[in-house]
Every structure is written in C-alpha cells, then in structure tokens.
C-alpha atoms as a PDB file:
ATOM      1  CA  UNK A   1     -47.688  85.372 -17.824  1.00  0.00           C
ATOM      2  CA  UNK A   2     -50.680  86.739 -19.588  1.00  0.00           C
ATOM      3  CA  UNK A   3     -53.630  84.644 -20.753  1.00  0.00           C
ATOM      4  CA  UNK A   4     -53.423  85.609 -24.072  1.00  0.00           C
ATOM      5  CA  UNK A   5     -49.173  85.128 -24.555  1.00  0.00           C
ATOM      6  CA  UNK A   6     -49.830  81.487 -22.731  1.00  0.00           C
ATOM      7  CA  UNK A   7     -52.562  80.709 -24.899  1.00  0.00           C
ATOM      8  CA  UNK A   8     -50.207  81.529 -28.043  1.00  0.00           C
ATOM      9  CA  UNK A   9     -47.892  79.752 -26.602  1.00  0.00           C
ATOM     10  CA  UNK A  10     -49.690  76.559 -26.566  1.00  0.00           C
ATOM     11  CA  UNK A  11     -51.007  77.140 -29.848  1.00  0.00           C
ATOM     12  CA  UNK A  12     -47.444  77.786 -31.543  1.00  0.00           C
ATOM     13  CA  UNK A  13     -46.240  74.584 -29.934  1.00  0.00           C
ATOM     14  CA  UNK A  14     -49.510  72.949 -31.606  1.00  0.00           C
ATOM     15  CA  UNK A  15     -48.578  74.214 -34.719  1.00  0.00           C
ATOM     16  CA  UNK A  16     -45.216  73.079 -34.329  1.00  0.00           C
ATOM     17  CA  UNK A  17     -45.880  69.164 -33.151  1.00  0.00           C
ATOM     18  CA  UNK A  18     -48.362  69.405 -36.007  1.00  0.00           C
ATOM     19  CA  UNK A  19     -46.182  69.825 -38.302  1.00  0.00           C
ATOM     20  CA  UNK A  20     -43.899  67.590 -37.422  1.00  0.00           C
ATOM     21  CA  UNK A  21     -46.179  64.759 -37.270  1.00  0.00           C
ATOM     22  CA  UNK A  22     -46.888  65.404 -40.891  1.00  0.00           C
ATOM     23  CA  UNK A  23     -43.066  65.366 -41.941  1.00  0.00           C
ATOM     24  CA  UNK A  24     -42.209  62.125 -39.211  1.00  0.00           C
ATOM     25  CA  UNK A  25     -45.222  60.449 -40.728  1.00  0.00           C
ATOM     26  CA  UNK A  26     -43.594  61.248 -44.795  1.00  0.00           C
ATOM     27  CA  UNK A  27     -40.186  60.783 -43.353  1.00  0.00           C
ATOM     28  CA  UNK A  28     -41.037  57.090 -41.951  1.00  0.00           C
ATOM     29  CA  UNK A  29     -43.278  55.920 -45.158  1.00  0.00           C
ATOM     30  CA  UNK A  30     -40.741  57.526 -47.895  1.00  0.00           C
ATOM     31  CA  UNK A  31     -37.797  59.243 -46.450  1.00  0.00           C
ATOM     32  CA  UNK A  32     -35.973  56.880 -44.026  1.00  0.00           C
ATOM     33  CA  UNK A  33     -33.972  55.222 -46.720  1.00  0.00           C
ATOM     34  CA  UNK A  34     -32.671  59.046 -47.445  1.00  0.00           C
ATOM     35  CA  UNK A  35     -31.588  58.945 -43.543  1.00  0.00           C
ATOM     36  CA  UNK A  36     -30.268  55.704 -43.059  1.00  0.00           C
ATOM     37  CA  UNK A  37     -29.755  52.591 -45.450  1.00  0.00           C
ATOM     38  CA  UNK A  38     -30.027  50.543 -42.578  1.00  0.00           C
ATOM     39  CA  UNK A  39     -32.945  52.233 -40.938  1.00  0.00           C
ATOM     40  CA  UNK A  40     -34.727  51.552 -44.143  1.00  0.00           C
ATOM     41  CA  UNK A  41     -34.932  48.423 -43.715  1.00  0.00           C
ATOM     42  CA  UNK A  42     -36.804  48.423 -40.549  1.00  0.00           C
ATOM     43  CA  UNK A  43     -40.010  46.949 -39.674  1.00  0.00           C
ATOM     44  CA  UNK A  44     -43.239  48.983 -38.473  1.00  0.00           C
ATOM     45  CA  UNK A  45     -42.848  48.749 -34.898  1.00  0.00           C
ATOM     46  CA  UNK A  46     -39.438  50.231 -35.248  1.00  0.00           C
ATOM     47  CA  UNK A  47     -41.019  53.092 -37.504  1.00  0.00           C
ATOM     48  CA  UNK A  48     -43.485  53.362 -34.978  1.00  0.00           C
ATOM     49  CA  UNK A  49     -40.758  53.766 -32.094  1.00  0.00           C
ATOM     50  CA  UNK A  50     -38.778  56.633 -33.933  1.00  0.00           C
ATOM     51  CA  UNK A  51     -41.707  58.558 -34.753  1.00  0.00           C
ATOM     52  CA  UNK A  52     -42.375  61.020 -31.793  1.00  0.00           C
ATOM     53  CA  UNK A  53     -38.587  61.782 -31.847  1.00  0.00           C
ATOM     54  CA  UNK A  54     -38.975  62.284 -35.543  1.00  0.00           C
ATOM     55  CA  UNK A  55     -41.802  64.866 -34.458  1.00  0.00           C
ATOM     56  CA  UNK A  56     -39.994  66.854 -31.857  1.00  0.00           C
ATOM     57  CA  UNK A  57     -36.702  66.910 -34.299  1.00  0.00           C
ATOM     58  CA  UNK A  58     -38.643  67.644 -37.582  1.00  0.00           C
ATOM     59  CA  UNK A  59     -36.802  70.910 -38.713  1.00  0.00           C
ATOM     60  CA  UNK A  60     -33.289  68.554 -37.991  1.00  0.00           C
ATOM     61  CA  UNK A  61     -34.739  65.456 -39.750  1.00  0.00           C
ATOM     62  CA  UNK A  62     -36.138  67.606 -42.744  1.00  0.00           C
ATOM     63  CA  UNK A  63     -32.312  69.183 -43.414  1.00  0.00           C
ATOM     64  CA  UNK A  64     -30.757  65.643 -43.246  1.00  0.00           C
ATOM     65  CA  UNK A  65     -33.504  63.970 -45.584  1.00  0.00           C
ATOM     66  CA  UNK A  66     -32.965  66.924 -48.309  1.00  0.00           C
ATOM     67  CA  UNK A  67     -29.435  66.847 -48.070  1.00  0.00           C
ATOM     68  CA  UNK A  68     -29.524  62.842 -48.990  1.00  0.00           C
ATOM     69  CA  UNK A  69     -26.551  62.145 -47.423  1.00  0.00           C
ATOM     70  CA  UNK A  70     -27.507  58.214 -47.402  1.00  0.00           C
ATOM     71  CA  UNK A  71     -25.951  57.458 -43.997  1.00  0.00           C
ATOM     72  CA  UNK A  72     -25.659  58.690 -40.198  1.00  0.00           C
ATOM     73  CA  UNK A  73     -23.070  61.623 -39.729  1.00  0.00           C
ATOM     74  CA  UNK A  74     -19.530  60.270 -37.827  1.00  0.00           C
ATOM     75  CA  UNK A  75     -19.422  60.945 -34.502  1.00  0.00           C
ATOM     76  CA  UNK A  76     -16.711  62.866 -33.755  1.00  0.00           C
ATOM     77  CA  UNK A  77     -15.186  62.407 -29.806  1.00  0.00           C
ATOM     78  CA  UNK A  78     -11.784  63.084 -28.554  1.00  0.00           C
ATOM     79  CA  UNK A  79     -10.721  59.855 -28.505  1.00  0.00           C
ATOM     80  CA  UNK A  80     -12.033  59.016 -32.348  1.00  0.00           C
ATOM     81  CA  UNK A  81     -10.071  62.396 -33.304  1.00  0.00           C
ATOM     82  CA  UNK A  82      -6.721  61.456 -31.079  1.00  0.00           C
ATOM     83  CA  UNK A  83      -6.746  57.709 -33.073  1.00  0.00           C
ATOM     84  CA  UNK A  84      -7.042  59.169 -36.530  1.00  0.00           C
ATOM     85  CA  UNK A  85      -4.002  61.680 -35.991  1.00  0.00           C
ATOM     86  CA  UNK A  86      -2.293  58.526 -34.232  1.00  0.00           C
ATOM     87  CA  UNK A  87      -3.022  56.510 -37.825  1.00  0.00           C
ATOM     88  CA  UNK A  88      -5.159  53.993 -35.768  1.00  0.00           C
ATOM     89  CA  UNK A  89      -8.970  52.696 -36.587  1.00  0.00           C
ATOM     90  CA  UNK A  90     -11.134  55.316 -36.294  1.00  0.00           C
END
C-alpha cells in the first residue's frame, strides 16, 4: 500500500468517526426517544455506554431515527416465524 492511499485511508475513516460522533452525540441528547421509548428513559451512564456503538453505526442509527418508528424492529428467527404460522406467542 502506498503512503498516500494509507494516509487517505486514515483520513476517510476520520471523517467518518467524526461524523458519527456528531450524530451519536444529537442522537443521545434528542433522538433516543425516536429509537426506543424505553431507551429514552435512560440515565447518562447508559447514554454514555451506547455512544461509541452509536458512532460506528451512525448511517444505521440516522435511517431508524428519521424513519420514527418509536420502537426496536422484531426480531425475526426461525423459531419466532415457525410459532406464528403454528398460532402460538410470538
């Protein structure tokens, strides 16, 4: 690898964490009720816990906080998809 393409490299990956410590930091003051009603809720040191996986997952967390859903997706497994066509608890 070439001086130059590493040193690009580094700096796009700067670019990127910097962003996303800009949208984790709006995402835990304003946005985490927009996430997760339960979530929102939570105190500083659990704001403080999420936020470097809110920076490496910023273009992920940005979609779900304008889409608004309000809560977490459903998980969807085999066995959650074999009890629903069963009729059973999800």
């Amino acid at each position: 690898m070439t001086h130059p393409l590493a040193q690009w490299l580094v700096t796009l990956a700067a670019w990127y964490l910097a962003a996303g410590l800009i949208v984790a930091i709006g995402i835990v003051v304003r946005g985490l009720r927009r996430l997760d009603p339960v979530a929102a809720h939570g105190t500083w040191g659990f704001r403080l816990l999420i936020l470097p996986g809110l920076t490496a997952l910023w273009p992920l967390m940005l979609m779900r906080v304008v889409r608004g859903s309000g809560h977490p997706p459903e998980e969807h497994n085999a066995h959650r998809d074999a009890a629903r066509r069963r009729g059973g608890p999800a």
